[in-house]
Protein backbone atom coordinates (compact mmCIF):
# COMPACT_ATOMS: atom_id res chain seq x y z
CA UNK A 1 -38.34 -21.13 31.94
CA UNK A 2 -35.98 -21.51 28.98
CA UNK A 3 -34.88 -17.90 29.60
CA UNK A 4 -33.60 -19.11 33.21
CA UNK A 5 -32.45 -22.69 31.27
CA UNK A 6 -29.95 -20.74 28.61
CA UNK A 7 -28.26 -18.15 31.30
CA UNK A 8 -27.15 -21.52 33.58
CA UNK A 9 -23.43 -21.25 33.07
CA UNK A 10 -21.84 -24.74 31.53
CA UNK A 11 -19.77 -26.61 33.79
CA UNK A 12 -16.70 -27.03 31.58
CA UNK A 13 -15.43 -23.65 32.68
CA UNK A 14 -11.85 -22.48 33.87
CA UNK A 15 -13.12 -22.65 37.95
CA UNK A 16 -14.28 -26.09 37.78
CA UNK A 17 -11.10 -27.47 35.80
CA UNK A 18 -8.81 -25.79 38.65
CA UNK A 19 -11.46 -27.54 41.14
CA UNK A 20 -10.55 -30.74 39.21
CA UNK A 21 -7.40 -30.09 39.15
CA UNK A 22 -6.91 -29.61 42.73
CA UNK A 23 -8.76 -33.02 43.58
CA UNK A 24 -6.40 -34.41 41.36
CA UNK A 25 -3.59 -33.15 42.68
CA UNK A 26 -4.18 -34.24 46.26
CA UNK A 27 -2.65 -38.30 45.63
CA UNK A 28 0.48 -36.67 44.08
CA UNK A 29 0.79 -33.95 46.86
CA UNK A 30 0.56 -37.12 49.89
CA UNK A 31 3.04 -38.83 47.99
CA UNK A 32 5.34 -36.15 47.69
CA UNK A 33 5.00 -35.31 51.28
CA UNK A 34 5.70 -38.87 52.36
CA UNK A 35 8.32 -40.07 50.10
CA UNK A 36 11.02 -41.53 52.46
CA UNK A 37 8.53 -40.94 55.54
CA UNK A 38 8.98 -37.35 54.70
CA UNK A 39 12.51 -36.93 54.64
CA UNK A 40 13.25 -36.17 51.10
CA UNK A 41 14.32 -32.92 51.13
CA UNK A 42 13.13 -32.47 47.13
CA UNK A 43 10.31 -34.03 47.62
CA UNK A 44 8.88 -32.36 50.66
CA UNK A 45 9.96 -28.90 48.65
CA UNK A 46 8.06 -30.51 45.83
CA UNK A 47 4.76 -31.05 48.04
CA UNK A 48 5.39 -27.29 49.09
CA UNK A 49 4.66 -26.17 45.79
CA UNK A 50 1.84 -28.33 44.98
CA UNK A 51 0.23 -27.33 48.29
CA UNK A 52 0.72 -23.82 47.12
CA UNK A 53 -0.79 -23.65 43.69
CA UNK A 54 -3.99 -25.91 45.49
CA UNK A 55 -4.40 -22.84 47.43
CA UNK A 56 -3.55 -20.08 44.99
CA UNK A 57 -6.19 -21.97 42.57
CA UNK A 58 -8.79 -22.33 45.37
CA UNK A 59 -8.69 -18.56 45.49
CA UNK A 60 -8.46 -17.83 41.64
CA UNK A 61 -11.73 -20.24 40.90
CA UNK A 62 -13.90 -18.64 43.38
CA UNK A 63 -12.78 -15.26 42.36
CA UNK A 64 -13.48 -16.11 38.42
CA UNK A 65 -17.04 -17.70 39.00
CA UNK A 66 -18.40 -14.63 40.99
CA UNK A 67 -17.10 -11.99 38.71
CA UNK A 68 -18.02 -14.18 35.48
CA UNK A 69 -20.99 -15.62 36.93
CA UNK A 70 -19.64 -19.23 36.18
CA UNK A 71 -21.05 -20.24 39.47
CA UNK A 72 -22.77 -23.70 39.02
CA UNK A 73 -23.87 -26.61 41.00
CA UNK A 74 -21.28 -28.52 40.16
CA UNK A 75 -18.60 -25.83 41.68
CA UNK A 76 -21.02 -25.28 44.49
CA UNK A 77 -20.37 -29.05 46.07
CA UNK A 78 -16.48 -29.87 44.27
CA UNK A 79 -14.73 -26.74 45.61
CA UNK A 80 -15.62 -27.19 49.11
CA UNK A 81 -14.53 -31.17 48.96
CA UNK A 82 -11.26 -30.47 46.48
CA UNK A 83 -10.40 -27.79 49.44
CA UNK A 84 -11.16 -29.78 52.47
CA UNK A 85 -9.15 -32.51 50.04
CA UNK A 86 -6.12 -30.52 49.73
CA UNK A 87 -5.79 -29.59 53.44
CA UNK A 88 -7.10 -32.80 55.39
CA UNK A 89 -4.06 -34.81 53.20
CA UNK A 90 -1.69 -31.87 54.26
CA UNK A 91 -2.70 -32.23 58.05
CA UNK A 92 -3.02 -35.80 58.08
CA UNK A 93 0.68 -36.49 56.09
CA UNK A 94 2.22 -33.99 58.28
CA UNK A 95 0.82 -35.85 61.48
CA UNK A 96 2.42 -39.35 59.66
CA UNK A 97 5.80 -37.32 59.52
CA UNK A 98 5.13 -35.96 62.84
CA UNK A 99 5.32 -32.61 62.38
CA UNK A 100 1.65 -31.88 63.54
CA UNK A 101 0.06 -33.46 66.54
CA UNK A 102 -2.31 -36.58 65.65
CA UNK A 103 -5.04 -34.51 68.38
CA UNK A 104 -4.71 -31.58 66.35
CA UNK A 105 -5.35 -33.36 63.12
CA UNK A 106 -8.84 -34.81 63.94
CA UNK A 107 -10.16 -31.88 65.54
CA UNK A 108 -9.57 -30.19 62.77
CA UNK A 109 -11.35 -33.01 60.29
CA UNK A 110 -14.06 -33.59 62.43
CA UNK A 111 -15.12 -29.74 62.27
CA UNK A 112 -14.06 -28.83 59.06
CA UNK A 113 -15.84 -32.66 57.29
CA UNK A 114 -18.83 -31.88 59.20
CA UNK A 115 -19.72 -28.33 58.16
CA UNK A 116 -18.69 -29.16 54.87
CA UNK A 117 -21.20 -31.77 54.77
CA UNK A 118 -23.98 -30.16 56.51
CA UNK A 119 -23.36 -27.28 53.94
CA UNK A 120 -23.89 -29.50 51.50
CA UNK A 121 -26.86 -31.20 52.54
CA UNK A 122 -28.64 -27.50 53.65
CA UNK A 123 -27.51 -26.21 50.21
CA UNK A 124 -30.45 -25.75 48.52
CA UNK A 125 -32.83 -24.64 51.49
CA UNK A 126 -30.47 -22.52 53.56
CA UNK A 127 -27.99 -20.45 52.60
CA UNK A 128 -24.95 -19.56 54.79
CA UNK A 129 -22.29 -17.31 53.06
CA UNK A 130 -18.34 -17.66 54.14
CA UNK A 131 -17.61 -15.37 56.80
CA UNK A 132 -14.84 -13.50 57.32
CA UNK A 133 -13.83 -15.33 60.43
CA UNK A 134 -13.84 -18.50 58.03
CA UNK A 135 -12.06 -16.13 55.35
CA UNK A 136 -9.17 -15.43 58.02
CA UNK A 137 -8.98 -19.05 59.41
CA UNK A 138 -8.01 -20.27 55.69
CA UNK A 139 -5.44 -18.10 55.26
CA UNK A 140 -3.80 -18.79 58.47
CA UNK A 141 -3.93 -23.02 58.09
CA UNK A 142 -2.89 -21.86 54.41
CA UNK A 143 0.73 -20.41 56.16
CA UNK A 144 1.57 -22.68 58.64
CA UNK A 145 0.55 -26.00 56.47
CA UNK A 146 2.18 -25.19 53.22
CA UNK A 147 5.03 -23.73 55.73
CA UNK A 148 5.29 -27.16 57.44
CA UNK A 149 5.55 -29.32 54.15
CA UNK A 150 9.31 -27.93 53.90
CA UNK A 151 12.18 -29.77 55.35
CA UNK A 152 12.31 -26.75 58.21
CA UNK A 153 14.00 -29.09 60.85
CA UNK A 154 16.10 -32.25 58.21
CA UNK A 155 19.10 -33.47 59.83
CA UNK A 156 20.91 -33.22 55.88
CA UNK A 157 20.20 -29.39 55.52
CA UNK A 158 23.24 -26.92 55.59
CA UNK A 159 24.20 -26.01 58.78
CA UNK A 160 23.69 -22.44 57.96
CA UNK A 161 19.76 -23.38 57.56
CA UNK A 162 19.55 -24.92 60.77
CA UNK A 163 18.56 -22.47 63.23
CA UNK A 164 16.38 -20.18 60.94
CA UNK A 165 14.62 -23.78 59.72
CA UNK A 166 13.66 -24.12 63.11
CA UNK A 167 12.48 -20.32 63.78
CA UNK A 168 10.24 -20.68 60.58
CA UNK A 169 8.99 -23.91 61.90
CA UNK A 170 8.13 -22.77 65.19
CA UNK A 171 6.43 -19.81 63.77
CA UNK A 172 4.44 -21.79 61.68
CA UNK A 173 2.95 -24.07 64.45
CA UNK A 174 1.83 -21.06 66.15
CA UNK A 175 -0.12 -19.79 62.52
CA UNK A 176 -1.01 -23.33 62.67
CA UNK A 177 -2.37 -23.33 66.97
CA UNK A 178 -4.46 -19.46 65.94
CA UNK A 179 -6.02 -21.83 62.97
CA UNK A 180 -7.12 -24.08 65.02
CA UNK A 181 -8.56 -21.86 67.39
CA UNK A 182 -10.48 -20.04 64.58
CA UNK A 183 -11.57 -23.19 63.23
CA UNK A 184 -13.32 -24.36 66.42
CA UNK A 185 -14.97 -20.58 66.90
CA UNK A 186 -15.83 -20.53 63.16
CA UNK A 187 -17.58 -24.09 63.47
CA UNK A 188 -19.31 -22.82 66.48
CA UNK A 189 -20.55 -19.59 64.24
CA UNK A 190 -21.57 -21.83 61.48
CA UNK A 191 -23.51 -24.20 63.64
CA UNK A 192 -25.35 -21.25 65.05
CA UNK A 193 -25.84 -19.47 62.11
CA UNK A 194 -27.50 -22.90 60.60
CA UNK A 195 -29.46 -23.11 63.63
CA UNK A 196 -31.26 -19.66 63.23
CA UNK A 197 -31.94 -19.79 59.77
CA UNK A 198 -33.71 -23.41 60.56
CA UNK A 199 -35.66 -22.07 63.08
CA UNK A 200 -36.84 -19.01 61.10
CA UNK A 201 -37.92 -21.56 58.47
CA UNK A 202 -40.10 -23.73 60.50
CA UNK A 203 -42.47 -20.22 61.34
């Protein structure tokens, strides 16, 4: 027992203070976003980049807790909620500015809040690794959100910009429509996967 007590990893490691930082970063990252109801062009650059190093340091944590095994408890429940965190402010701030349909952004809560939670709640009695599916889904809502925090379609960009700002942003509300779709079939997987695992429990 105090074999197994000494080899738990401390939780002031680097993952967990880029989880931190990442929950901290979501206020500044909605303000950013909605300075002048989103039509700052500095700002909304400025929420681009903050949006950008959430999700570069959501994949650097994870990555240094496996291969350092600095996995603890405390990472297992923040990283989830600082990543649902980062992205629910990024759809919800670009439905204020109107640059992603109010529908779109509570399907997408609803599923992605209540696997989150359920995974939390199941944590310790079933286990239900991130599939690739999920894995792909990220990286596609990754694109077309941090895409759609830039002034694509402001009425003060150079004229030159205008027409390839408008191209980008089309392409990324099509990342953003095959995210969605993945996120309603991954929620599906995950509820089914939970289901089985339940079941083979009970015997």
């Amino acid at each position: 027992m105090a074999e197994a007590t000494q080899t738990q990893p401390s939780n002031w490691n680097v993952p967990n203070v880029l989880t931190t930082a990442r929950i901290v970063a979501v206020p500044f990252f909605a303000w950013a976003l909605l300075v002048d109801g989103g039509e700052s062009i500095t700002w909304r650059c400025v929420s681009f980049v903050i949006f950008t190093l959430a999700m570069i340091t959501d994949k650097i944590d994870g990555d240094l807790a496996r291969k350092h095994n600095l996995v603890t408890n405390f990472g297992k429940i923040a990283d989830p909620i600082a990543d649902k965190a980062v992205t629910g402010m990024a759809f919800i701030g670009l439905s204020i500015v109107g640059d992603v349909w109010w529908s779109v952004t509570i399907l997408v809560l609803i599923r992605e809040w209540s696997v989150t939670l359920l995974r939390l709640s199941i944590l310790k009695r079933v286990v239900i690794a991130a599939a690739d599916l999920g894995k792909i889904k990220t990286t596609f809502q990754a694109i077309a959100l941090a895409t759609l925090c830039l002034p694509l379609r402001d009425a003060d960009l150079p004229g030159w910009l205008e027409t390839p700002g408008e191209v980008i942003f089309y392409l990324a509300q099509v990342c953003l429509a095959i995210a969605v779709a993945l996120t309603l079939w991954s929620g599906w997987e995950f509820y089914r996967d939970v289901w089985k695992q339940r079941a083979s429990l009970r015997r």
